[in-house]
Protein backbone atom coordinates (compact mmCIF):
# COMPACT_ATOMS: atom_id res chain seq x y z
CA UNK A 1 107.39 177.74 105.23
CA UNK A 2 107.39 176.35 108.64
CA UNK A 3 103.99 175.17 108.19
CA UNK A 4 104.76 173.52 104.59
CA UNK A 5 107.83 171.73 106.26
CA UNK A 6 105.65 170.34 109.44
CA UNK A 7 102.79 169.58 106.52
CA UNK A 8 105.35 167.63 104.41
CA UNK A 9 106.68 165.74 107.84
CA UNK A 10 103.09 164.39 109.46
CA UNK A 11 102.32 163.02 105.69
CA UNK A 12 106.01 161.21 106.17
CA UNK A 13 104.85 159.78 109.38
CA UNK A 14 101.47 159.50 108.34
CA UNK A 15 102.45 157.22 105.48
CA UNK A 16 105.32 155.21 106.99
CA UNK A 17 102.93 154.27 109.31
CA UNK A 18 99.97 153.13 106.63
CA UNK A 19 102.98 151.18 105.21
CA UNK A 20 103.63 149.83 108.86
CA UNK A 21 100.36 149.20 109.44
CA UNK A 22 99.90 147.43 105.95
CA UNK A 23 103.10 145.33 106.44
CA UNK A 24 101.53 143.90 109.97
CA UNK A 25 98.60 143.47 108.74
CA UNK A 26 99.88 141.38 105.96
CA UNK A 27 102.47 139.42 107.82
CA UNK A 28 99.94 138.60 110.47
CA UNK A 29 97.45 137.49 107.85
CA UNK A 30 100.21 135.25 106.60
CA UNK A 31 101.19 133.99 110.39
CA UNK A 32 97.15 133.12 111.01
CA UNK A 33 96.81 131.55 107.56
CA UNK A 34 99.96 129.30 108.24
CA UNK A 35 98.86 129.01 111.60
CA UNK A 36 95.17 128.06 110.76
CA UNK A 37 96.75 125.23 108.27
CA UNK A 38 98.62 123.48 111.20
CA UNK A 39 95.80 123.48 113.27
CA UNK A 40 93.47 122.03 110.72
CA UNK A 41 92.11 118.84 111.38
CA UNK A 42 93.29 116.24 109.11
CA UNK A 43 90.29 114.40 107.14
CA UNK A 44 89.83 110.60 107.57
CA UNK A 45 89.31 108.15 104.52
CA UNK A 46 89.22 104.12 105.42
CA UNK A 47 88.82 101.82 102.82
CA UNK A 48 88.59 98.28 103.66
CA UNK A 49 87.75 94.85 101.82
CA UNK A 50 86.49 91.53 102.32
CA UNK A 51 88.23 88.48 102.78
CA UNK A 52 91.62 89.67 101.66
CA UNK A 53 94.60 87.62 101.07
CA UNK A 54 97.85 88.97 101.44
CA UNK A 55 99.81 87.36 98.81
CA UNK A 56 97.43 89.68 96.38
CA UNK A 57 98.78 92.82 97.18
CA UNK A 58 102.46 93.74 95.73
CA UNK A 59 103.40 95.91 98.58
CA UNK A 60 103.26 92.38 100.72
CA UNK A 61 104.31 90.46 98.17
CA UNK A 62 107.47 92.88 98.18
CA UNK A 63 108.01 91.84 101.75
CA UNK A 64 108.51 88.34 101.05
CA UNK A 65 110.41 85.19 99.06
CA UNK A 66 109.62 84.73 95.86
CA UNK A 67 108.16 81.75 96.73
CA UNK A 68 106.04 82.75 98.79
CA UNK A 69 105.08 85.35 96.68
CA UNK A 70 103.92 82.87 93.94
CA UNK A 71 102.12 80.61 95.92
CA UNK A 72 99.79 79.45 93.20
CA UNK A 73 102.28 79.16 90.78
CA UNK A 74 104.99 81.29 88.84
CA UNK A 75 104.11 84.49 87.31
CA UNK A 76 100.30 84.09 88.98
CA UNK A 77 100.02 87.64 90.73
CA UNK A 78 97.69 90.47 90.27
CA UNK A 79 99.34 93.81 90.32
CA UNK A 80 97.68 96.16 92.87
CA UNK A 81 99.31 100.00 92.09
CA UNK A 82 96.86 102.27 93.79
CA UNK A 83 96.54 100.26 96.91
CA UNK A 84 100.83 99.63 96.39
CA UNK A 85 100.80 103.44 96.54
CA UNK A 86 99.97 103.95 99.84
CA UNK A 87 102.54 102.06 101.18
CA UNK A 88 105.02 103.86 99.20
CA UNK A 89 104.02 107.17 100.47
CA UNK A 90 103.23 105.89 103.84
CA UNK A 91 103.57 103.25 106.03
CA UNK A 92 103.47 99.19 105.45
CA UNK A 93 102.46 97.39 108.69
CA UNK A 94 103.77 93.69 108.29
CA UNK A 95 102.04 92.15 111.61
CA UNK A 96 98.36 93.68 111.88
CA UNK A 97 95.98 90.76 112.89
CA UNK A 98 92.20 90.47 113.05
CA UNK A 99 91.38 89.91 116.71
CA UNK A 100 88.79 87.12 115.29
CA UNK A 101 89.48 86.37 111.49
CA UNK A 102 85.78 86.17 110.66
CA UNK A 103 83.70 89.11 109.85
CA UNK A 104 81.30 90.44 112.58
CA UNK A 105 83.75 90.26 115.59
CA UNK A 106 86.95 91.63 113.48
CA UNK A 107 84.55 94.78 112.45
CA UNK A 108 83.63 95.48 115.75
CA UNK A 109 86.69 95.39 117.36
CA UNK A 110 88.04 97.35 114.54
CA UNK A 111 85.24 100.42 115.11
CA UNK A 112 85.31 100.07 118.93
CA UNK A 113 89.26 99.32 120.02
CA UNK A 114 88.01 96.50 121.68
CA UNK A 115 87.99 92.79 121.57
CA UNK A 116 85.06 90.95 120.29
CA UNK A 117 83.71 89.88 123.46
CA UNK A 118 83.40 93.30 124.88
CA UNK A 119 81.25 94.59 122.14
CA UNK A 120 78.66 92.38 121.77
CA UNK A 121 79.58 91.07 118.45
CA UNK A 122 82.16 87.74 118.91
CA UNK A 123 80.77 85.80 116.41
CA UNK A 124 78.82 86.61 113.62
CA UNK A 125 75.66 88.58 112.82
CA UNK A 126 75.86 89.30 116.72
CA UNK A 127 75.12 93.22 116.82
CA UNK A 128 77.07 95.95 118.67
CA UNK A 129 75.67 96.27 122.04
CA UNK A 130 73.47 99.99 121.74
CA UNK A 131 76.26 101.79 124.19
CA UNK A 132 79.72 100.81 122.90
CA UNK A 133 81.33 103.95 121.09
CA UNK A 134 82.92 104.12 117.65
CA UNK A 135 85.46 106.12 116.46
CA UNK A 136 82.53 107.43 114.17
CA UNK A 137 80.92 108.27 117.28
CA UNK A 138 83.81 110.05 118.69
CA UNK A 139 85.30 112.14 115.18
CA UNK A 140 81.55 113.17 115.15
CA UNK A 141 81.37 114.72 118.51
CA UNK A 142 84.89 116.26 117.67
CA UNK A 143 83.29 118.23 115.10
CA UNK A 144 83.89 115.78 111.54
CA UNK A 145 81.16 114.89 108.99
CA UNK A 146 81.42 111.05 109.29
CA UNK A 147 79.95 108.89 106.60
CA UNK A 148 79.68 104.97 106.15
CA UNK A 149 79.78 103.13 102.91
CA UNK A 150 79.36 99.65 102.12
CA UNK A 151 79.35 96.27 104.05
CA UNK A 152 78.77 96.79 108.20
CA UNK A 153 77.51 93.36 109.65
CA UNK A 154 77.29 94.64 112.38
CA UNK A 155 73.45 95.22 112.92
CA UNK A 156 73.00 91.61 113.95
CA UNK A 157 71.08 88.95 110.90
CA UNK A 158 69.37 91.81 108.93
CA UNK A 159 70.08 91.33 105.42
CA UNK A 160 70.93 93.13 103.06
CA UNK A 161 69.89 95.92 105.87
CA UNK A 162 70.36 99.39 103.57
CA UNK A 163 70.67 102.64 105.90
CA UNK A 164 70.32 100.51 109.63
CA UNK A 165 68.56 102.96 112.09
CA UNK A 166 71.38 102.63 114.78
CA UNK A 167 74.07 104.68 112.81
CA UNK A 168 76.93 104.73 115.88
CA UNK A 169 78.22 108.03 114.78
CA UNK A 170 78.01 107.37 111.49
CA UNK A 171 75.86 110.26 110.31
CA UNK A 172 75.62 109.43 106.40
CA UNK A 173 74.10 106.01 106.10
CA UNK A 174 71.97 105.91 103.44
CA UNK A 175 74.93 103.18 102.06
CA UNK A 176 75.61 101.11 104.84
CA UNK A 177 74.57 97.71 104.27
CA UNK A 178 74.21 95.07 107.40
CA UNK A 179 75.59 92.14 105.11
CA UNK A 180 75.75 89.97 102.20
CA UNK A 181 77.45 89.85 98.87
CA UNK A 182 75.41 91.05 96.13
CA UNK A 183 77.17 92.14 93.32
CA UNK A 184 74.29 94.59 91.49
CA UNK A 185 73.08 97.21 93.20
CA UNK A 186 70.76 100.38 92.12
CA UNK A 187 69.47 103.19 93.61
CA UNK A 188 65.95 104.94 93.64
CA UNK A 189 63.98 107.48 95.52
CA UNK A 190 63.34 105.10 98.28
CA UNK A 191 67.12 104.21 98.68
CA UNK A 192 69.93 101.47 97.90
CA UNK A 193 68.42 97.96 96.45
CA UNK A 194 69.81 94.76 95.03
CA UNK A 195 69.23 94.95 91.27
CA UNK A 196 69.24 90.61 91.26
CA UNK A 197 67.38 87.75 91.95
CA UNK A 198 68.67 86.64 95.92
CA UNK A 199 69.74 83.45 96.88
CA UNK A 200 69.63 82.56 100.31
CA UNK A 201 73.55 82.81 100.38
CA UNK A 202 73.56 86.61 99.08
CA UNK A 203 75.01 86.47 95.94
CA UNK A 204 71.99 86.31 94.24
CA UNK A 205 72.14 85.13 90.56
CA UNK A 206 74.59 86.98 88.56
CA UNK A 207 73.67 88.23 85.32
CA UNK A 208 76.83 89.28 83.48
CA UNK A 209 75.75 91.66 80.86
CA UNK A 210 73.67 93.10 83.70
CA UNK A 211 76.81 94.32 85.33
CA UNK A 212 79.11 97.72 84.37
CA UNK A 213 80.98 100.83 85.84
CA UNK A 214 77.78 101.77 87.46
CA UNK A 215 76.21 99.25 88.88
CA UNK A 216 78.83 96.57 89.63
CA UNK A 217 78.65 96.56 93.93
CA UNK A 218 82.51 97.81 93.72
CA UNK A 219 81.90 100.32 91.55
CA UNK A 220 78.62 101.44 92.83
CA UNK A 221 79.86 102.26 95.90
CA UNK A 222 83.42 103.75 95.02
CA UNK A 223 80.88 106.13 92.96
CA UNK A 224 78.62 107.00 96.15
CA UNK A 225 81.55 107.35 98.17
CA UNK A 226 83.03 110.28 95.76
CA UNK A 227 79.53 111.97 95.72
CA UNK A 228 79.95 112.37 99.39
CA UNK A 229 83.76 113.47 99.79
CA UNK A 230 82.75 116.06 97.15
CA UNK A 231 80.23 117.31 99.42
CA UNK A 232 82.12 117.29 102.49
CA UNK A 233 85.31 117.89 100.75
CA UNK A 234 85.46 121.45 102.56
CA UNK A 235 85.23 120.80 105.84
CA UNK A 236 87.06 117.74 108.20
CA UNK A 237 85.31 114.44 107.08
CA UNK A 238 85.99 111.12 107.69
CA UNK A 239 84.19 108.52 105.38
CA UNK A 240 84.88 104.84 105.77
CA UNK A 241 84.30 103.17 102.57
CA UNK A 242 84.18 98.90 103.09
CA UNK A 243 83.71 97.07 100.10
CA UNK A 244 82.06 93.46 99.73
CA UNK A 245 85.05 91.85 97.62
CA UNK A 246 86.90 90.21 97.17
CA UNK A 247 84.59 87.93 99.45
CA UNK A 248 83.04 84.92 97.38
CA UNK A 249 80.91 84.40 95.64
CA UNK A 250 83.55 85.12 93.12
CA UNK A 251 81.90 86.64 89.79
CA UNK A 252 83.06 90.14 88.78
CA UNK A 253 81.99 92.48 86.01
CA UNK A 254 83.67 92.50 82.30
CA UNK A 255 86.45 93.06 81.63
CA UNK A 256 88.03 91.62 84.82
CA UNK A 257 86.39 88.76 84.74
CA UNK A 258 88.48 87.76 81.49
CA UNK A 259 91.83 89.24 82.69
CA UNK A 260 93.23 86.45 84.68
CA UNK A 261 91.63 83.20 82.63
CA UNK A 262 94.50 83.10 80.80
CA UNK A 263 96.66 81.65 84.10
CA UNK A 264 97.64 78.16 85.46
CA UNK A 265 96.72 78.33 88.86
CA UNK A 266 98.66 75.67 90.80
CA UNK A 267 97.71 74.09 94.08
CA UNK A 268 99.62 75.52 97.14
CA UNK A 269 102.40 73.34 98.80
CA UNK A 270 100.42 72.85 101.89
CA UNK A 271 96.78 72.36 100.30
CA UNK A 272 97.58 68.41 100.33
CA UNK A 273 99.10 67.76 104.03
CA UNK A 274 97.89 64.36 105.32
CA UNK A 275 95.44 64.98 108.19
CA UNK A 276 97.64 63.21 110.74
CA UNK A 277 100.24 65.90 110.52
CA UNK A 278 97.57 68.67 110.70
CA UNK A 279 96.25 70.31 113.97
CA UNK A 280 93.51 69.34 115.04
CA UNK A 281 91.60 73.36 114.92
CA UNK A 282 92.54 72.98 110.80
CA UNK A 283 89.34 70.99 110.83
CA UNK A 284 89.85 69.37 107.27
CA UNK A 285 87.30 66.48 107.66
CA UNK A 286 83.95 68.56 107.35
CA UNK A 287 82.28 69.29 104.33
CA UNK A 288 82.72 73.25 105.09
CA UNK A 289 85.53 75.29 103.71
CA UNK A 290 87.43 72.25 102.70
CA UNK A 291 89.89 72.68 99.03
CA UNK A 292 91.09 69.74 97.17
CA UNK A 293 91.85 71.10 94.27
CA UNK A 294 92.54 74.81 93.26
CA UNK A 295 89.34 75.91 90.94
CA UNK A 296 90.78 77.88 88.13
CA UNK A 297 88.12 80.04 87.11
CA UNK A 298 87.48 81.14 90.92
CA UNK A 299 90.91 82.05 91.39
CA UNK A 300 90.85 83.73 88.08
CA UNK A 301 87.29 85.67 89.48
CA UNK A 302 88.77 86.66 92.93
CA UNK A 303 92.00 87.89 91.05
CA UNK A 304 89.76 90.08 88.93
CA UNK A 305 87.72 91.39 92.02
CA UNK A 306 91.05 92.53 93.70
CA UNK A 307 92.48 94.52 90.48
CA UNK A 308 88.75 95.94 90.06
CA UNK A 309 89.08 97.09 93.46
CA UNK A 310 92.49 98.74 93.29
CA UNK A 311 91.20 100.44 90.04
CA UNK A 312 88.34 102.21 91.78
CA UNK A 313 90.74 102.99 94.50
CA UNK A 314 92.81 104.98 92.03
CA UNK A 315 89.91 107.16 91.57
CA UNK A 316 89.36 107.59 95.28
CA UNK A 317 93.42 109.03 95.35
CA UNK A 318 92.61 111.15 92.54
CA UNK A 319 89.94 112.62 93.70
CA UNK A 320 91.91 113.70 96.62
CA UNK A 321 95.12 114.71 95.06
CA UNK A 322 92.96 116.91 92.74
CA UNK A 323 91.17 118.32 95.22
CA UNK A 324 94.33 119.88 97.58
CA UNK A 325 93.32 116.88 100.19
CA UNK A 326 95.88 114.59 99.67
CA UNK A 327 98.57 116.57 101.99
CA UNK A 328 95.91 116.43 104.98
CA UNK A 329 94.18 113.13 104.89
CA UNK A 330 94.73 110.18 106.29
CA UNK A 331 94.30 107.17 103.90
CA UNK A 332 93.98 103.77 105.57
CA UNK A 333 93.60 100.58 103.44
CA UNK A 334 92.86 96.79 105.25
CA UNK A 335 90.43 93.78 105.25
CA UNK A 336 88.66 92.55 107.66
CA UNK A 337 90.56 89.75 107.69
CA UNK A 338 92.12 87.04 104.99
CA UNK A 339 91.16 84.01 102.52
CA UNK A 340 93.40 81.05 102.45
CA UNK A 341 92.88 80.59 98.76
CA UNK A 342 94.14 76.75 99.48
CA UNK A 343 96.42 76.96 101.53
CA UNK A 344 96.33 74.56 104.07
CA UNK A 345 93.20 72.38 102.52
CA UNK A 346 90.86 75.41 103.54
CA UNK A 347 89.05 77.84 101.95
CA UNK A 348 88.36 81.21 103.20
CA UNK A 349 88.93 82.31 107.27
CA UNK A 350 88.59 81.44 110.74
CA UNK A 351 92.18 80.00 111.99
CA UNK A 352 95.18 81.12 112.91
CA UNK A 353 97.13 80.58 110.00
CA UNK A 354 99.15 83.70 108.60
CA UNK A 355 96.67 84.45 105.47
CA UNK A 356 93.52 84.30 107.24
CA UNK A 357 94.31 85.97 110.73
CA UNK A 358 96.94 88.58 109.32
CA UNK A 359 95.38 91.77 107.36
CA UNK A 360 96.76 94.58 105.26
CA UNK A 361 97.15 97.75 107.26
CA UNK A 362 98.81 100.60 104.69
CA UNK A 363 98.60 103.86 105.97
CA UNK A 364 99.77 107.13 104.47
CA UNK A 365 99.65 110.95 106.02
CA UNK A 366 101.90 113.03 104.39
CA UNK A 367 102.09 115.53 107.22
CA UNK A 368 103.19 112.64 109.63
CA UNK A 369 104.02 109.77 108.36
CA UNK A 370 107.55 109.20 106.31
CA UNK A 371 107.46 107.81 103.57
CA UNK A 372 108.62 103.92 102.99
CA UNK A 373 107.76 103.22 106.35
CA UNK A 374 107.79 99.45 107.50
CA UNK A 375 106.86 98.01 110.73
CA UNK A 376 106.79 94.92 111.98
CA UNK A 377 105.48 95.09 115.49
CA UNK A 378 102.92 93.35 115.92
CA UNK A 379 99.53 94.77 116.02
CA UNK A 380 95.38 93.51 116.01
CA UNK A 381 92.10 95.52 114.86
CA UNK A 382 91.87 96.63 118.59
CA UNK A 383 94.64 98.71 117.71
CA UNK A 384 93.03 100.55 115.08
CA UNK A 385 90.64 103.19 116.94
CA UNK A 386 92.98 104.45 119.36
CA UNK A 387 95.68 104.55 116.87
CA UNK A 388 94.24 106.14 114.17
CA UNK A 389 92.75 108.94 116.39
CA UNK A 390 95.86 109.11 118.11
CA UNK A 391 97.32 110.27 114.50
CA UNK A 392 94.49 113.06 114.19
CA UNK A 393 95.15 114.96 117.95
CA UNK A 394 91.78 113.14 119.16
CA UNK A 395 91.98 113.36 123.15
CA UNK A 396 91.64 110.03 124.28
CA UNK A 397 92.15 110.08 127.57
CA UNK A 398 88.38 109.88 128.72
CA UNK A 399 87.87 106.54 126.74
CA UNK A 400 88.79 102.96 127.76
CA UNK A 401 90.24 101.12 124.95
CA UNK A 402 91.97 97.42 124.99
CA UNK A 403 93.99 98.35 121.81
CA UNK A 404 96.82 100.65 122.34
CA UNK A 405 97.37 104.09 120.83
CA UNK A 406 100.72 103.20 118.54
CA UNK A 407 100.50 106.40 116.87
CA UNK A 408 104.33 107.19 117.70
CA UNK A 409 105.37 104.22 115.68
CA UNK A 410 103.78 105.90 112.38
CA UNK A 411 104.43 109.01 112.91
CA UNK A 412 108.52 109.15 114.29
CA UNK A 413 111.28 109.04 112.00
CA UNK A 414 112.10 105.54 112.52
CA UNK A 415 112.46 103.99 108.85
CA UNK A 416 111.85 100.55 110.48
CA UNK A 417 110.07 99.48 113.85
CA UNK A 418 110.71 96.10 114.93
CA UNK A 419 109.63 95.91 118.48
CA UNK A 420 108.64 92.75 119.97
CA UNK A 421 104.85 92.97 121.14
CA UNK A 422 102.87 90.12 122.19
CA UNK A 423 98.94 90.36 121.10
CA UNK A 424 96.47 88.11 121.12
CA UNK A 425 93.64 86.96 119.03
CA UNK A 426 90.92 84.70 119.31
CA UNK A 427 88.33 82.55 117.29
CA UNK A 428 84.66 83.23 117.91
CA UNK A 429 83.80 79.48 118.29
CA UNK A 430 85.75 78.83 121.18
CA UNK A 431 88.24 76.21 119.25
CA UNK A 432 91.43 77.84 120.04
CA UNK A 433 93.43 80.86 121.24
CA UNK A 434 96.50 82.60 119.71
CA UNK A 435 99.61 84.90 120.82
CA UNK A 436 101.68 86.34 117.98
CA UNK A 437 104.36 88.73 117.50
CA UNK A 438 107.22 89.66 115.11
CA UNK A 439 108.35 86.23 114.15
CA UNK A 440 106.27 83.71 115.96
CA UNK A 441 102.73 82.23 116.96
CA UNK A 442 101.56 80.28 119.99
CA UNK A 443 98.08 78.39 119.38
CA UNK A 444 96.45 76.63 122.37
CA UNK A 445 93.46 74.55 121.85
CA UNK A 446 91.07 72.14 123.34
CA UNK A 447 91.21 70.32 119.95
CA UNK A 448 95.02 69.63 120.32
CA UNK A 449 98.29 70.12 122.12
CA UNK A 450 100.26 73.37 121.93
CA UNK A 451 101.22 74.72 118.65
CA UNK A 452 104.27 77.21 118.13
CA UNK A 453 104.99 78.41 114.86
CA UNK A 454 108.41 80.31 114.11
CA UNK A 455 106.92 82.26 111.14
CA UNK A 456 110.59 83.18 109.57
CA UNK A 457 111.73 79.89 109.82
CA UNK A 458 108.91 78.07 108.60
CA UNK A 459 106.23 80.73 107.24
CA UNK A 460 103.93 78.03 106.03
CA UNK A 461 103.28 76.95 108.90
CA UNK A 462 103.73 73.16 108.67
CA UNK A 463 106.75 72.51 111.98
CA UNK A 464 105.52 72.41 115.52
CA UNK A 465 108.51 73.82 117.58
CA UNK A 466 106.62 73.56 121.10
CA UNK A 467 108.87 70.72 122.33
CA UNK A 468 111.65 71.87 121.06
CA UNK A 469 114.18 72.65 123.59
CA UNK A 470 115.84 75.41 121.94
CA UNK A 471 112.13 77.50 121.85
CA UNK A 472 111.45 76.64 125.14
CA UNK A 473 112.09 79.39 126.93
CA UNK A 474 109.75 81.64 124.13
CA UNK A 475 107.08 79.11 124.29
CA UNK A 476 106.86 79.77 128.01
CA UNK A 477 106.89 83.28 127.36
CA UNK A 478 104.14 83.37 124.79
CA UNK A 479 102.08 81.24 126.90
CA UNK A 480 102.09 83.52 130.18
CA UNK A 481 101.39 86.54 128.07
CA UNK A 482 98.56 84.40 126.28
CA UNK A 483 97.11 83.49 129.97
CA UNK A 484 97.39 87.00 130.60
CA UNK A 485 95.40 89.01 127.74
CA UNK A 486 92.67 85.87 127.62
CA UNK A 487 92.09 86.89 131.82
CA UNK A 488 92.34 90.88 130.78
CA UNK A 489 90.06 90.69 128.61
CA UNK A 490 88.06 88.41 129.35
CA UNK A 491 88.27 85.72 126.85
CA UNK A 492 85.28 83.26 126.72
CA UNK A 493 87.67 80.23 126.11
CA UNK A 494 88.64 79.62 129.56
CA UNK A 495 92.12 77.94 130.26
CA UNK A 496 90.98 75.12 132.08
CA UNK A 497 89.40 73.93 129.03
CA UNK A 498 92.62 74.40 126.92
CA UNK A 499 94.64 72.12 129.63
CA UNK A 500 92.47 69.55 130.90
């Protein structure tokens, strides 16, 4: 009996403690799993465009008057939902500038998180000096599968330059291309290769019928971009994915290239300024970037390359939402830098004004970043390597950016940052020099006398408040911080040739 009862007791202990045992092992399971998710490094997808204006994007559009909004007329807008999206679930920054709004020095400081000058690339098809670092460079030594699709100019005038043999991190090539604006592409056993006759100015000759889902440049690579995040979709990845468009020359595939012909496209209000009232860095006189009048059918074209764009984006947020990625990747949409569209007389980049130097910068991670998030602190592509790796726990403290690491404005619980920075940005011929911030914009040139712009009370730029006695006191303040950043870093536009 005694033995039955001592018997019946060990199996009591024996299975309380299986069930113990089983219990631990289950709850500690759970506590690794949990803990394994919060420790996994969050995935990396840029996509970035071409020449972008601002006014074609409804999240910035939202931002603003209704007339400036509209500036080629009433009703004329393109609606952009995917890209829209991102802004919704993440974060809208109002004031992100292009340190140099032309292609090659914006691009480098925007892989880098340095100014042009420091990178070897300040004006264009200037390559990256062989031992700057990318944030490519750096994600790859931290372990990521890093991929580049789509436009680089950075590799100095090769052209188009498919899969350049100095990949800065970027391990996946095989889709870079140095530069130029082909709009068919195809792809063989030997690689990537424009499927069109090529003009000297890289457009080639565009055959219409020639162009669909598959082969349209847009498409094309929104396609080869999915192939990869598929294949990397298991482990941390960062892909950057930059698209040509909506850089000219402005032809698109069917059907977008029907959707907008039924508009009126107006001239803007400041396309006709007399040249006595303009400053002299506008450069209207040349033959170069100069509008007159507003051409329908490339308005109509360029409107059709943006919604094509946000259409393939869609796909590119699908794949990820399908895929259980969405909660742990950072999505990043902005341009290189704008396309006046008109405005001003000029067509396409290179000054100061607000829709050629200022960029889109939408940025969503669920984990971290609230939702509805504006900010209007002013920022420049400098910014953008130490900010974004800031966001994904990168240690930076062994690498010596000029942008800052504003990763605390995305990710606190501030609905609304409104901080007054000072940045600078610069133009890669030498013709003038800029501070900005939250509402206004100093320009100093050799081609002219001061210029100071008070972007809410005149954002189309047409009043110069530089003599103005009530702005004195922030003129004098942008200009010492100006004078400052151009001797930090170095500008090559030296100050005795802005004031002599």
């Amino acid at each position: 009996m005694l033995v039955l009862m001592m018997s019946i007791r060990f199996k009591k202990i024996t299975m309380n403690r299986i069930t113990f045992l089983l219990t631990f092992s289950v709850i500690s399971c759970f506590y690794t799993s949990i803990c394994a998710q919060n420790n996994k490094k969050p995935n990396l997808l840029i996509i970035h465009t071409d020449e972008h204006n601002l006014r074609t994007l409804g999240a910035y559009r939202e931002t603003m008057s209704k007339e400036q909004a509209e500036m080629w007329g009433k009703g004329n807008i393109v609606e952009t939902p995917n890209i829209d999206s991102i802004a919704k679930e993440g974060a809208l920054a109002l004031n992100w500038y292009a340190t140099s709004p032309v292609c090659t020095p914006s691009r480098a400081s925007m892989v880098t998180g340095l100014y042009p000058v420091a990178t070897g690339s300040p004006v264009n098809d200037m390559p990256l000096n062989d031992d700057v670092i990318t944030f490519g460079q750096i994600l790859k030594d931290n372990g990521y599968a890093t991929s580049y699709v789509g436009k680089w100019h950075l590799d100095g005038e090769d052209k188009p330059g498919f899969e350049p043999a100095r990949k800065f991190g970027f391990d996946h090539n095989r889709y870079m291309m140095n530069r130029g604006h082909w709009k068919i592409l195809k792809e063989d056993v030997e690689g990537v290769k424009v499927d069109q006759e090529i003009s000297k100015y890289g457009g080639g000759v565009f055959v219409q019928e020639k162009a669909n889902e598959e082969s349209f440049t847009t498409d094309f690579l929104v396609n080869r971009a999915l192939k990869i995040l598929n294949q990397d979709k298991d482990k941390p990845f960062c892909l950057m994915l930059s698209i040509p468009d909506p850089h000219g020359p402005d032809q698109v595939r069917a059907p977008y290239n029907t959707m907008y012909t039924h508009l009126k496209f107006e001239d803007p209000r400041t396309m006709h300024t007399p040249n006595a009232i303009n400053p002299g860095w506008v450069n209207k006189n040349g033959k170069k970037n100069v509008a007159k009048k507003i051409k329908q059918n490339a308005m109509a074209q360029y409107y059709g390359m943006v919604k094509c764009i946000d259409d393939n984006i869609g796909r590119l947020l699908k794949f990820l939402k399908d895929n259980n990625l969405e909660e742990n990747t950072i999505v990043v949409f902005t341009s290189d830098h704008g396309d006046l569209l008109g405005e001003h007389g000029k067509l396409n980049k290179g000054v100061p004004y607000e829709t050629s130097a200022r960029v889109a910068f939408l940025l969503k991670y669920p984990e971290k970043v609230m939702a509805g998030k504006q900010i209007e602190k002013a920022y420049t592509m400098a910014d953008f390597t130490p900010t974004v790796l800031g966001l994904m726990g990168v240690d930076l403290s062994s690498y010596n950016f000029h942008g800052t690491n504003a990763s605390v404005d995305f990710n606190n619980k501030k609905k609304k940052i409104v901080d007054d920075r000072i940045v600078y940005i610069t133009n890669a011929n030498k013709r003038w020099v800029a501070a900005v911030n939250n509402q206004y914009k100093l320009v100093l040139s050799p081609k002219d006398k001061p210029w100071l712009f008070d972007l809410k009370r005149d954002p189309d730029e047409l009043v110069n408040y530089y003599n103005d006695e009530a702005y004195s006191a922030i003129a004098k303040k942008m200009e010492a911080e100006l004078y400052a950043q151009m001797e930090k870093y170095k500008e090559p536009l030296k100050k005795r040739a802005i004031l002599k």
